[in-house]
N, C-alpha and C. Protein backbone atom coordinates (compact mmCIF):
# COMPACT_ATOMS: atom_id res chain seq x y z
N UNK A 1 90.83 100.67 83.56
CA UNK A 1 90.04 100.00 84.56
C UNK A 1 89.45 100.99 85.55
N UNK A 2 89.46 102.50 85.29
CA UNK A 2 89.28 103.04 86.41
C UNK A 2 87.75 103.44 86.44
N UNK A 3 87.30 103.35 85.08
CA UNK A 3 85.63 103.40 85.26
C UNK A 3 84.66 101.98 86.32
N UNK A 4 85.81 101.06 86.88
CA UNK A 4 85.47 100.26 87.02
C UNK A 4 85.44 100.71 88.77
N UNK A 5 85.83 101.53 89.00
CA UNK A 5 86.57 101.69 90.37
C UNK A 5 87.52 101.32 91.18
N UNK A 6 88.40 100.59 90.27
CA UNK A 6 89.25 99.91 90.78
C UNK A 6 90.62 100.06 89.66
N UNK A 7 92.05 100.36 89.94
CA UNK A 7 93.15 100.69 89.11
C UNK A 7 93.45 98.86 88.76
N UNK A 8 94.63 99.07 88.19
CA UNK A 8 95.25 97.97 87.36
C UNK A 8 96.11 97.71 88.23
N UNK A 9 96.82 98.72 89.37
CA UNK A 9 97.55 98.60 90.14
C UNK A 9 96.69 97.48 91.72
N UNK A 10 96.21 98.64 91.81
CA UNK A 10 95.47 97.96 92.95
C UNK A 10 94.95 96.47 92.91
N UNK A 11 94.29 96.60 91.33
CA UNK A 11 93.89 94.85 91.52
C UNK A 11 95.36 93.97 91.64
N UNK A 12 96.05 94.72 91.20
CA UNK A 12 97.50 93.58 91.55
C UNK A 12 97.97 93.54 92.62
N UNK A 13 97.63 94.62 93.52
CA UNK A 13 98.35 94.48 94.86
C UNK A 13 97.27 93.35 95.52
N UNK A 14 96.19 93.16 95.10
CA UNK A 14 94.80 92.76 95.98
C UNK A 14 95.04 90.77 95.51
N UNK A 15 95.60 90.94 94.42
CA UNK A 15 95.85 89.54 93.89
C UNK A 15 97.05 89.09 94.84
N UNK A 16 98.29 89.92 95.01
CA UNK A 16 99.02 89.37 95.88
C UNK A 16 99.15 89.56 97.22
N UNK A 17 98.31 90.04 97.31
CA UNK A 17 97.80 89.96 99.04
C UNK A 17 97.03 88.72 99.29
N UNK A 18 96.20 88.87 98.42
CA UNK A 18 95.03 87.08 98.62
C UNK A 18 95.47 86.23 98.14
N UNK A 19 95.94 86.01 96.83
CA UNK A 19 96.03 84.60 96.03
C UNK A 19 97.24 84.49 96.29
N UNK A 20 97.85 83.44 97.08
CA UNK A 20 99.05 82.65 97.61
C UNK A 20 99.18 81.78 96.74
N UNK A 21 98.46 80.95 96.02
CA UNK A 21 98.86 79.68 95.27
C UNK A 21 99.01 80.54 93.95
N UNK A 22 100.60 79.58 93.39
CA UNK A 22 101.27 80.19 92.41
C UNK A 22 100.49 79.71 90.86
N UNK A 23 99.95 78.92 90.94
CA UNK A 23 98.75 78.29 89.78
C UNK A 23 97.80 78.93 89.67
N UNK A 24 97.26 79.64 90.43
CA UNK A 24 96.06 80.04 90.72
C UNK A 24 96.89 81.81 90.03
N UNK A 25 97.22 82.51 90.70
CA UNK A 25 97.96 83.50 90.25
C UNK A 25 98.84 83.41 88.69
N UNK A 26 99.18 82.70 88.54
CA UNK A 26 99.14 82.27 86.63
C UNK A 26 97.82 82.14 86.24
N UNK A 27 97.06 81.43 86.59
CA UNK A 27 95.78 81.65 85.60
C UNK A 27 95.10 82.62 85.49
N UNK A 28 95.45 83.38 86.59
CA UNK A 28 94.99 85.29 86.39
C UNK A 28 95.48 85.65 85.30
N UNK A 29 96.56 86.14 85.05
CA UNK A 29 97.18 86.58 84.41
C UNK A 29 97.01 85.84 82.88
N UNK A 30 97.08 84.55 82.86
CA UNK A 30 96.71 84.21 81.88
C UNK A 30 95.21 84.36 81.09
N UNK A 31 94.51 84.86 82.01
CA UNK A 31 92.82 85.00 81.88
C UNK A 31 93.12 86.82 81.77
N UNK A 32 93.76 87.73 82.26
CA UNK A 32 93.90 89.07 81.83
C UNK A 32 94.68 88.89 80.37
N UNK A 33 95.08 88.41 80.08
CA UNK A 33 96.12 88.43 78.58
C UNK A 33 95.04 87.60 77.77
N UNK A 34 94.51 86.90 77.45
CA UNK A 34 93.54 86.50 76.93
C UNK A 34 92.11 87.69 76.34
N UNK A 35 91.76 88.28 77.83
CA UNK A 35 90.73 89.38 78.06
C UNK A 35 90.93 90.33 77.28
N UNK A 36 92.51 90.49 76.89
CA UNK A 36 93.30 91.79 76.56
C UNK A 36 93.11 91.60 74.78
N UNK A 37 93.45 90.16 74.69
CA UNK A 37 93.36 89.91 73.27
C UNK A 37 91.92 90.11 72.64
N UNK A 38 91.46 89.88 73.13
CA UNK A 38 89.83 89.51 72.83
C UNK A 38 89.48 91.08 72.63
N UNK A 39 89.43 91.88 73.57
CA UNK A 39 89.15 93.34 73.32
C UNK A 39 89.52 93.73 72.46
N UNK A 40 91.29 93.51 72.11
CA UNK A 40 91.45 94.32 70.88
C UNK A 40 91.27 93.87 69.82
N UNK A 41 91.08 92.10 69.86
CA UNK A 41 90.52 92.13 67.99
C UNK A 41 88.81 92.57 68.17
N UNK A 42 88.26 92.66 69.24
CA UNK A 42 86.68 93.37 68.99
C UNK A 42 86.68 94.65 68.77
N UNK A 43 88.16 95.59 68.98
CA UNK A 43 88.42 96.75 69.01
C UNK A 43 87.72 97.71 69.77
N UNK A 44 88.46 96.85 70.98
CA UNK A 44 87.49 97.73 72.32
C UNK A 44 89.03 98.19 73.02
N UNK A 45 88.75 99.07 73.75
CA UNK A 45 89.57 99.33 74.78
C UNK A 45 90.36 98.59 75.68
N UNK A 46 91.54 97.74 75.76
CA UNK A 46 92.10 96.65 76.45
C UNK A 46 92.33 96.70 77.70
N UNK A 47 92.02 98.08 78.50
CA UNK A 47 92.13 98.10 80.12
C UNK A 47 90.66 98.60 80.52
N UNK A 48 89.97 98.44 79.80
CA UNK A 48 88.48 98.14 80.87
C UNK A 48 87.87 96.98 80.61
């Protein structure tokens, strides 16, 4: 993620600094694991 300007870390600290609702913070994660899948059966890189 770092071509992006932003780490993998940081967006997680930035998610739990802002997103308080625990639904809302599952569907992140569930929308990054999804993102993750998708890249690698297109056989792309899974952290950008």
């Amino acid at each position: 993620m770092e071509k992006l300007g932003i780490t993998k870390e940081k967006a997680d600290k930035l998610v739990d600094e802002y997103i308080k609702d625990p639904v809302t913070k599952m569907h992140l994660l569930e929308s990054e694991a999804i993102m993750r899948a998708v890249a690698k059966h297109l056989g792309e890189n899974e952290d950008e």
